[in-house]
Protein backbone atom coordinates (compact mmCIF):
# COMPACT_ATOMS: atom_id res chain seq x y z
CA UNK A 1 16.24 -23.41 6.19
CA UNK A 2 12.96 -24.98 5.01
CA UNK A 3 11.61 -24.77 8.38
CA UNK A 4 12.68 -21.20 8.72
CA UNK A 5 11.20 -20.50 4.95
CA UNK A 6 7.70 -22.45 6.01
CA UNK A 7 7.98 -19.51 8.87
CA UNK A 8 8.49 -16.88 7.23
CA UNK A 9 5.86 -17.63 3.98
CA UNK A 10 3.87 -20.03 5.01
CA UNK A 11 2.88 -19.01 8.25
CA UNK A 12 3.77 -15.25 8.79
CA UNK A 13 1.27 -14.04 6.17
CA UNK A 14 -1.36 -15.28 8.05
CA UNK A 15 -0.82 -13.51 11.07
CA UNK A 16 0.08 -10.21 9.03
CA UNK A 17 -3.36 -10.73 7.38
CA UNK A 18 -5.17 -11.36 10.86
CA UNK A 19 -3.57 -8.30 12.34
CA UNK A 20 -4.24 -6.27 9.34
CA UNK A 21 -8.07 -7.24 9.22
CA UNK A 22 -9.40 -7.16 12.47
CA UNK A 23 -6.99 -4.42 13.91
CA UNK A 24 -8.48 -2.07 10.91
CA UNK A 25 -12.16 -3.13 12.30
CA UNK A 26 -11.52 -2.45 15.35
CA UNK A 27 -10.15 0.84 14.90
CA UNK A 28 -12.32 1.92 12.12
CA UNK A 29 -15.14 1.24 14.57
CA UNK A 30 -14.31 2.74 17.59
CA UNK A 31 -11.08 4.99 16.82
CA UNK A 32 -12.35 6.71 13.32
CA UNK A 33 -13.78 10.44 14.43
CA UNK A 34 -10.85 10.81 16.76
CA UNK A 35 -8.47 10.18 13.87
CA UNK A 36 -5.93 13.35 13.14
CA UNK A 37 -2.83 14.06 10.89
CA UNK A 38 -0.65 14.64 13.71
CA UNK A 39 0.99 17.24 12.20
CA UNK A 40 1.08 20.87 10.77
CA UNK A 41 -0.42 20.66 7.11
CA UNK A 42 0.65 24.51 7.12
CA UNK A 43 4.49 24.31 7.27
CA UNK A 44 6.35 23.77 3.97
CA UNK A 45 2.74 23.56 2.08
CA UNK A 46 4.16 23.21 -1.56
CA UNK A 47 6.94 20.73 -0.65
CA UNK A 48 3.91 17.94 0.72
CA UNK A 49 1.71 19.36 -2.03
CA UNK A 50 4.28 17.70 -4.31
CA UNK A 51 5.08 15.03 -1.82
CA UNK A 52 2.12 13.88 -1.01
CA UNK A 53 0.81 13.59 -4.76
CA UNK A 54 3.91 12.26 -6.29
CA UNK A 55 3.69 9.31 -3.38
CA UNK A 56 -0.10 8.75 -3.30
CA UNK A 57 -0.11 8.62 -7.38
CA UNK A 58 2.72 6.27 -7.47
CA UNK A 59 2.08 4.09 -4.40
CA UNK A 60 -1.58 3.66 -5.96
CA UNK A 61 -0.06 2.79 -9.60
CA UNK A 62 1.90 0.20 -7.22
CA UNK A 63 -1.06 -1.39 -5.35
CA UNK A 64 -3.08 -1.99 -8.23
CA UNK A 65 -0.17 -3.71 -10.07
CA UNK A 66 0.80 -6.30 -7.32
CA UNK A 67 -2.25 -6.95 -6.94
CA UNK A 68 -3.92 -7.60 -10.21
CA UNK A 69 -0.33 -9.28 -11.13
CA UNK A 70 -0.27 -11.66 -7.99
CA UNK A 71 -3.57 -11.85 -7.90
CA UNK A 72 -5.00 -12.74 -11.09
CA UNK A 73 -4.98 -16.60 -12.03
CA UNK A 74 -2.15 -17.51 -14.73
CA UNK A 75 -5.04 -19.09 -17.15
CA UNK A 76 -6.68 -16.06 -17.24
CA UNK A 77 -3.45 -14.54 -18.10
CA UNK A 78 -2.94 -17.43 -20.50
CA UNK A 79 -6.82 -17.50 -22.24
CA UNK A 80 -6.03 -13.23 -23.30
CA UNK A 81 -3.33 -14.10 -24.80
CA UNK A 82 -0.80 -12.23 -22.44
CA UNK A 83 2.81 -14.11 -22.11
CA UNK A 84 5.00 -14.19 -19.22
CA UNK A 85 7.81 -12.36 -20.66
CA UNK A 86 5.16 -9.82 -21.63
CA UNK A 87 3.85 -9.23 -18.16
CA UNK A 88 7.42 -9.16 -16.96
CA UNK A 89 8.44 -6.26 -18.63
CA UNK A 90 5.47 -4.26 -17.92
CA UNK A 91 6.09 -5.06 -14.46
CA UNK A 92 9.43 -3.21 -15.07
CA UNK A 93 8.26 -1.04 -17.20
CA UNK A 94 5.19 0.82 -14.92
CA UNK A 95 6.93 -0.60 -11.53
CA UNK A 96 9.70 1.16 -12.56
CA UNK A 97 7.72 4.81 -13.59
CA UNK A 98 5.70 4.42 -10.77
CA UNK A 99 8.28 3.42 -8.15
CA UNK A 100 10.43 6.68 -9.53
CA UNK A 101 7.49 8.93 -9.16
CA UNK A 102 6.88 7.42 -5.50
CA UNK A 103 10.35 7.54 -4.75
CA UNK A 104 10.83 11.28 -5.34
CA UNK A 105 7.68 11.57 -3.48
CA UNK A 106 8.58 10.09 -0.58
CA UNK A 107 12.11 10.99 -0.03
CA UNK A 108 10.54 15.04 0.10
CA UNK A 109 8.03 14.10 2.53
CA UNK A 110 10.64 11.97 4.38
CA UNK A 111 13.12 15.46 4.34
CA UNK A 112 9.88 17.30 5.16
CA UNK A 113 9.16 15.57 8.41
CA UNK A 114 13.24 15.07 9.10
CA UNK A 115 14.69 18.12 8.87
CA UNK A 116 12.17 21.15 9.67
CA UNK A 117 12.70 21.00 13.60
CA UNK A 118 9.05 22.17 13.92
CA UNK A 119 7.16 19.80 12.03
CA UNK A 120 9.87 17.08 13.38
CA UNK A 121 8.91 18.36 16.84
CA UNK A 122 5.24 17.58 16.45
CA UNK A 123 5.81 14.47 14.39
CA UNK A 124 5.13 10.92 16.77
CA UNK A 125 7.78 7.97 16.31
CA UNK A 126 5.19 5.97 14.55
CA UNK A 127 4.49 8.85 12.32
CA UNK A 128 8.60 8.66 11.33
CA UNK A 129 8.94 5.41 11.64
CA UNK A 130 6.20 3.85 9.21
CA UNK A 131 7.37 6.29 6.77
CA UNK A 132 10.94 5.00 7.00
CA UNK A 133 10.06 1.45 6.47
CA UNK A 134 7.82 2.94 3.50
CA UNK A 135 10.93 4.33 2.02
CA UNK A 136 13.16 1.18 2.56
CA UNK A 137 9.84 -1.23 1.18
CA UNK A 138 10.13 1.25 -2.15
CA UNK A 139 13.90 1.05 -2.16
CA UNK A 140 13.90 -2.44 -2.09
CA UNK A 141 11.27 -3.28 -4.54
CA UNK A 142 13.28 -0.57 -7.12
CA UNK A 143 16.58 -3.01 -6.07
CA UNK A 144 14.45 -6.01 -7.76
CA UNK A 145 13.84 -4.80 -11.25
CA UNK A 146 17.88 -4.98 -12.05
CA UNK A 147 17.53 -8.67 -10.67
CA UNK A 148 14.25 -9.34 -12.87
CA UNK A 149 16.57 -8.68 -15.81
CA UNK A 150 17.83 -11.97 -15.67
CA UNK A 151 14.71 -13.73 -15.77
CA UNK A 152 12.81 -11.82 -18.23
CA UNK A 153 10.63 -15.08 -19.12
CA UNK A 154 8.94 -14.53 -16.27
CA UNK A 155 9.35 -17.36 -14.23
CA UNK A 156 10.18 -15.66 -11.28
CA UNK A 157 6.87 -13.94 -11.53
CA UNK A 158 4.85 -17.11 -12.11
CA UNK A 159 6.56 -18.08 -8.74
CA UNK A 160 5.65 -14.93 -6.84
CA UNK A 161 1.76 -15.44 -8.28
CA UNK A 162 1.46 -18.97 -7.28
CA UNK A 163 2.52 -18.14 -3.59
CA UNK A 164 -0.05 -15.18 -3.38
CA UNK A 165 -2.57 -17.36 -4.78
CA UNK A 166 -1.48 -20.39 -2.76
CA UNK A 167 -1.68 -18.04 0.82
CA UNK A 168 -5.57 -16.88 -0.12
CA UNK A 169 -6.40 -19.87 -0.66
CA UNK A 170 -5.03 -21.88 2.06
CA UNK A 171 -2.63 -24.13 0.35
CA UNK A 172 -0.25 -25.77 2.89
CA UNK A 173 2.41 -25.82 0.77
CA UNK A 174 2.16 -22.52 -0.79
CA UNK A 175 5.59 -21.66 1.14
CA UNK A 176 7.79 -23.85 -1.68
CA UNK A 177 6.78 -21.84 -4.24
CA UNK A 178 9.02 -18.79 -3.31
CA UNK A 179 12.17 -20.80 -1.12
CA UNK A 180 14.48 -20.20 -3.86
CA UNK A 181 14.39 -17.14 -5.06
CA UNK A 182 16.06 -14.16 -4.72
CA UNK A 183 17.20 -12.54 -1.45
CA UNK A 184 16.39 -9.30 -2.00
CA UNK A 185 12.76 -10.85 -3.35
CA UNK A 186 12.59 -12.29 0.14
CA UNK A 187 13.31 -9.39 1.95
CA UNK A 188 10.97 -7.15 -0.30
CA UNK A 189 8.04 -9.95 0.64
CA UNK A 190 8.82 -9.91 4.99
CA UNK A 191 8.94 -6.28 4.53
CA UNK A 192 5.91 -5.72 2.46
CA UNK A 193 3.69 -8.47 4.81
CA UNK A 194 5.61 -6.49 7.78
CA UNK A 195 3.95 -3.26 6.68
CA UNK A 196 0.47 -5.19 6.67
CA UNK A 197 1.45 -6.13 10.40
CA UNK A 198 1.94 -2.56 11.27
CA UNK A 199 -1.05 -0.96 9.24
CA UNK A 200 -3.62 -0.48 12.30
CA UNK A 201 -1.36 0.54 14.67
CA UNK A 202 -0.14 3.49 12.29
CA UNK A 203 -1.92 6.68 10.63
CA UNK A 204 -1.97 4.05 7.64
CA UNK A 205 -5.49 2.81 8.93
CA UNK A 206 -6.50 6.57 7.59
CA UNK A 207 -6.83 5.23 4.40
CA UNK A 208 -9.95 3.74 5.56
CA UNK A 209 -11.42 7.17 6.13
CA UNK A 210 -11.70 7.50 2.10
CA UNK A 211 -15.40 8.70 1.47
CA UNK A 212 -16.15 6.66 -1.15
CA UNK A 213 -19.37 5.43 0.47
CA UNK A 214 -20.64 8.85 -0.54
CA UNK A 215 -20.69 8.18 -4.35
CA UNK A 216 -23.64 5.82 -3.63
CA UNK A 217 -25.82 8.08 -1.57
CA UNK A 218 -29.17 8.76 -2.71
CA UNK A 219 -30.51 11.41 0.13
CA UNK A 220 -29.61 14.56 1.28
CA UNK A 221 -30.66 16.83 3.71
CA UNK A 222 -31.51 20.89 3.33
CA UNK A 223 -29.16 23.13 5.35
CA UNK A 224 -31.03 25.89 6.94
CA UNK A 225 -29.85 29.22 7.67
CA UNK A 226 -30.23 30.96 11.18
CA UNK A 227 -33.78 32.34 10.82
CA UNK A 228 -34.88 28.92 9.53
CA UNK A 229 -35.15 29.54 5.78
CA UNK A 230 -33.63 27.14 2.71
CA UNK A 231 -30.18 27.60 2.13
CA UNK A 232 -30.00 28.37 -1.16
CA UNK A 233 -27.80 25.93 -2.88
CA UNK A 234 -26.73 24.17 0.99
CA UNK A 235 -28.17 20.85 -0.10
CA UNK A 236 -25.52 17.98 0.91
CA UNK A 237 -25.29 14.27 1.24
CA UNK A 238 -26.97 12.93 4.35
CA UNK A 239 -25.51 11.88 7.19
């Protein structure tokens, strides 16, 4: 078992990460403009209207959680004056909110996609499939907060935090940290670095498509009409 457990968290994340890093380079480099949805954005508008936000709200509320909460060094946690116990139950508290609002979110863009034979027709088996594994990551991680009841003193958490930490920063041992907790913890961690695995090979890898890089653009260029005149009020970020 501690060979298996070295495996799984000690090893595993590393390849996840590899995947996940240079698989989103090299698509994002030579894949990027031929990038589509895949699917009709016109069928059932209002259902993924509400879909789609509920998810993308909540799934976002999610990220930034895990990872300031894994992510951020216990002293620091420890020099603001912010106590385990503390941290644990706003882990419940906005996991919980947030996995609710992602939940409902999900499970209408999962019935969406499922059972309208026309948008199921032009849907890809990666297309259903990553959003199925989406749906059983969120189920899972919902299944934890009953089991984080019993250790509201958060030293399951400190666990958790010291084997994120311990994987970045290339501690060989970083695997202890997390061989005796709780199954469903376990599972919610393979499934979760699974999803990393998967990310280029899936319309995931759109979320690298975000324009963000156009908040920091200084030129633009005029838009001319036909017979060569300004645009009036055409002016747009340069490409």
């Amino acid at each position: 078992m501690q060979t298996l457990n070295s495996i799984v968290f000690g090893w595993y994340p590393y390849l996840c990460l590899t995947v996940f890093l240079f698989g989103s380079l090299v698509r994002f480099d030579r894949e990027q403009y031929t990038w589509r949805t895949g699917s009709s954005q016109l069928l059932r508008r209002r259902q993924l209207m509400w879909g789609s936000n509920l998810f993308h709200v909540g799934i976002l509320i999610i990220f930034v959680g895990h990872v300031f909460g894994l992510l951020t060094p216990i002293r620091i946690f420890d020099w603001i004056g912010i106590s385990h116990t503390f941290k644990q139950w706003m882990a419940i508290d906005v996991g919980g909110v947030a996995g609710l609002m992602c939940l409902v979110g999900i499970a209408l863009l999962t019935h969406r996609r499922l059972f309208d034979p026309r948008i199921r027709a032009n849907s890809s088996f990666g297309d259903t499939a990553i959003l199925l594994i989406l749906f059983a990551q969120l189920l899972l991680g919902l299944a934890t907060i009953p089991v984080s009841f019993g250790h509201l003193d958060g030293h399951e958490m400190v666990k958790f935090m010291n084997w994120a930490q311990g994987i970045l920063t290339l501690q060989p041992g970083a695997a202890a940290y997390v061989a005796d907790v709780h199954p469903i913890f376990k599972a919610h961690l393979v499934l979760g670095m699974t999803i990393f695995l998967l990310f280029p090979f899936t319309r995931l890898v759109h979320v690298w498509s975000a324009p963000v890089w156009y908040l920091g653009r200084k030129g633009y260029q005029v838009v001319r009409s036909r017979n060569g005149s300004h645009a009036a009020g055409s002016s747009q970020p340069a490409e």
